[in-house]
Protein backbone atom coordinates (compact mmCIF):
# COMPACT_ATOMS: atom_id res chain seq x y z
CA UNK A 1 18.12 13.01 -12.95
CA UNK A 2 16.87 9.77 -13.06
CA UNK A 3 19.40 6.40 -12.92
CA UNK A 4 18.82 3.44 -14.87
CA UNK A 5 21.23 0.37 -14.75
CA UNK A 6 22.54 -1.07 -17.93
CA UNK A 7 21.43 -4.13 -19.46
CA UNK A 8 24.59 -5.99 -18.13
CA UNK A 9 23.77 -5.00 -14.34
CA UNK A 10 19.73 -5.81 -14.62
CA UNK A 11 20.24 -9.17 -15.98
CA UNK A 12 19.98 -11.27 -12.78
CA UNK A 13 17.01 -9.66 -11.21
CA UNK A 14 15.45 -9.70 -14.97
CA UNK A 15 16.74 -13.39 -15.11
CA UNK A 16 15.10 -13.86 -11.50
CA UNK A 17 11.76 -11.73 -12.19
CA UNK A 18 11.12 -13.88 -15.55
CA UNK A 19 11.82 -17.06 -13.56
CA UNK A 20 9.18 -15.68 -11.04
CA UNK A 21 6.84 -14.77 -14.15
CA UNK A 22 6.81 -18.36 -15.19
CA UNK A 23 6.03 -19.41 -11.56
CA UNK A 24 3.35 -17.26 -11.47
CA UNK A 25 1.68 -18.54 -15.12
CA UNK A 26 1.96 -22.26 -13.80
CA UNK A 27 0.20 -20.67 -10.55
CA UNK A 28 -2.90 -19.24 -12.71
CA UNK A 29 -2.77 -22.34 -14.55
CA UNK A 30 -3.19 -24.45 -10.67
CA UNK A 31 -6.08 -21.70 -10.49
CA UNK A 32 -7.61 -22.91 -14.06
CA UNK A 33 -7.24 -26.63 -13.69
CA UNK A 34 -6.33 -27.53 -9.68
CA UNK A 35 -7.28 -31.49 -10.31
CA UNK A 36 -3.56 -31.74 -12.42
CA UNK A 37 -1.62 -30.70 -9.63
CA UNK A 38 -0.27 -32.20 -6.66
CA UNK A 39 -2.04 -31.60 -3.16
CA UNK A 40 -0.44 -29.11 -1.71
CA UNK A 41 1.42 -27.66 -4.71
CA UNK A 42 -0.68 -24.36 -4.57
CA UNK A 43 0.95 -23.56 -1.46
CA UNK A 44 4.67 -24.05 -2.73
CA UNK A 45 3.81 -21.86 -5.91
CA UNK A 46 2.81 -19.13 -4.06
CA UNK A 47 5.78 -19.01 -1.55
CA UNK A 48 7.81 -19.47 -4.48
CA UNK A 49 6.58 -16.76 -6.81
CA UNK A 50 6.97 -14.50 -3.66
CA UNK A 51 10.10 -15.43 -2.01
CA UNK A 52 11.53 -15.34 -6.06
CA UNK A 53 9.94 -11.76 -6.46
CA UNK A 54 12.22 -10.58 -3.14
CA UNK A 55 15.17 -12.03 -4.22
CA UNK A 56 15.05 -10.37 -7.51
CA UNK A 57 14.40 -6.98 -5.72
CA UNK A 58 16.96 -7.16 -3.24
CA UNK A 59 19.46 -8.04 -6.44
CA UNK A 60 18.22 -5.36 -7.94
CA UNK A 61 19.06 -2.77 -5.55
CA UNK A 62 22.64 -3.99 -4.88
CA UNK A 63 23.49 -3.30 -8.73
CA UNK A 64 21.43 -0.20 -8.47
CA UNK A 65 24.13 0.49 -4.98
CA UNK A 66 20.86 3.18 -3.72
CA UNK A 67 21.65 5.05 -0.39
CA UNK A 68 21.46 3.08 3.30
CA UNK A 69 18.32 4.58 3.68
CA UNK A 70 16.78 3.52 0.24
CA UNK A 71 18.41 0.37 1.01
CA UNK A 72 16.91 -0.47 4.07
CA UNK A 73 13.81 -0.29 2.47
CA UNK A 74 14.20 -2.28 -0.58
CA UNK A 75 15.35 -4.75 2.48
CA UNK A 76 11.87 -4.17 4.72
CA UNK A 77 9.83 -4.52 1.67
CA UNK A 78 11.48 -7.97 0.40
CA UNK A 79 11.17 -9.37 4.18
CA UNK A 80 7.43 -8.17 3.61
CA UNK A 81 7.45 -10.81 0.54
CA UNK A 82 9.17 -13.09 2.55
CA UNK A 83 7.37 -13.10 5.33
CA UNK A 84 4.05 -13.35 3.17
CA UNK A 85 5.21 -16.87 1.44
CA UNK A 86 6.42 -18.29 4.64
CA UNK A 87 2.75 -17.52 5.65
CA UNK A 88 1.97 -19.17 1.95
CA UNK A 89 4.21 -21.91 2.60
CA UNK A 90 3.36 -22.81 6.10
CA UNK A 91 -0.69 -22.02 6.14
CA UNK A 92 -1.33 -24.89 9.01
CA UNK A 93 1.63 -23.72 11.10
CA UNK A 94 0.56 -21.79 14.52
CA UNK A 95 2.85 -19.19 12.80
CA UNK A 96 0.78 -18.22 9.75
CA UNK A 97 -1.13 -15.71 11.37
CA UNK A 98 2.07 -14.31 12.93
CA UNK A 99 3.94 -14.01 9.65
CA UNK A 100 0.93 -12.53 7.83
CA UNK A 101 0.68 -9.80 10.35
CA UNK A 102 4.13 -9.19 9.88
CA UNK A 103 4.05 -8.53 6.00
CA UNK A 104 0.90 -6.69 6.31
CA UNK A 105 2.52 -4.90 8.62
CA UNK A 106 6.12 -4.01 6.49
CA UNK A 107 4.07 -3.05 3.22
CA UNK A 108 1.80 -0.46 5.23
CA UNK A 109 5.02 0.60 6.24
CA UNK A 110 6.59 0.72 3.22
CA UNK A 111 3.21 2.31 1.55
CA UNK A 112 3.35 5.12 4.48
CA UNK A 113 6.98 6.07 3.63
CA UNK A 114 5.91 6.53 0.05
CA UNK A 115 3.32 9.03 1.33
CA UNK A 116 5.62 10.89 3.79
CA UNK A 117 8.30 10.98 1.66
CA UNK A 118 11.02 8.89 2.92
CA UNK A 119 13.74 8.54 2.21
CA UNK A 120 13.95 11.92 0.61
CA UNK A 121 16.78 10.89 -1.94
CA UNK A 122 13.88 8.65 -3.46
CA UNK A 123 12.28 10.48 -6.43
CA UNK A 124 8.81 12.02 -5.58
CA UNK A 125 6.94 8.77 -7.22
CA UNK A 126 6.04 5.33 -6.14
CA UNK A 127 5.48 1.49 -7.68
CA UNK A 128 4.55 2.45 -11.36
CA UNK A 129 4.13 6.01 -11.00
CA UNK A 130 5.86 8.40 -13.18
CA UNK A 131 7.48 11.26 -11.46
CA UNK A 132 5.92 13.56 -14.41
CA UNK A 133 9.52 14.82 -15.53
């Protein structure tokens, strides 16, 4: 049986996500045409869009209320997101490196868990996978 929250309970991580969206668009647009933004404004837009993208996720899963264990990995897999726009956000900082090797580190994680099946009381699918009911 699969659980799907009501429009009510999605609306602040949908609210979030679009928010994040938009980021994202003005981010390709940087990409497009770099010479109308402000130096350094890359940099901010891509910590944003990722740092936004966690949030949303972590809102998410409190309306969704999964178990602890399901929990605690919605939670390592935003600080993955987090971690990566600090390292977006702070690219000269003697930390960068440190903070990239973190989120590399909590999404192979998080990728490895898919594949071993953890927690079990997540269905048998991962990111956009159907679970072939």
């Amino acid at each position: 049986m699969r659980f799907r929250l009501d429009r009510k309970h999605r609306t602040p991580a949908v609210i979030l996500g679009v928010i994040t969206l938009a980021d994202v668009l003005v981010l390709m647009v940087w990409d497009a045409f770099p010479a109308i933004f402000p130096v350094g404004s890359h940099d901010v837009l891509g910590a944003v869009s990722l740092a936004l993208i966690a949030v949303a996720y972590v809102v998410y899963q409190l309306e969704r209320r999964p178990a602890a264990s399901e929990f605690f990995k919605a939670i390592m897999l935003a600080a993955a997101f987090l971690f990566w726009a600090a390292n977006q956000f702070w690219p000269a900082s003697p930390r960068a490196t440190l903070f990239n090797d973190i989120a590399i580190a909590l999404f192979v994680l998080d990728v490895f868990l898919v594949i071993i099946g953890w927690p079990a009381s997540s269905p048998d699918s991962s990111f956009g996978e159907s679970s072939g009911e």
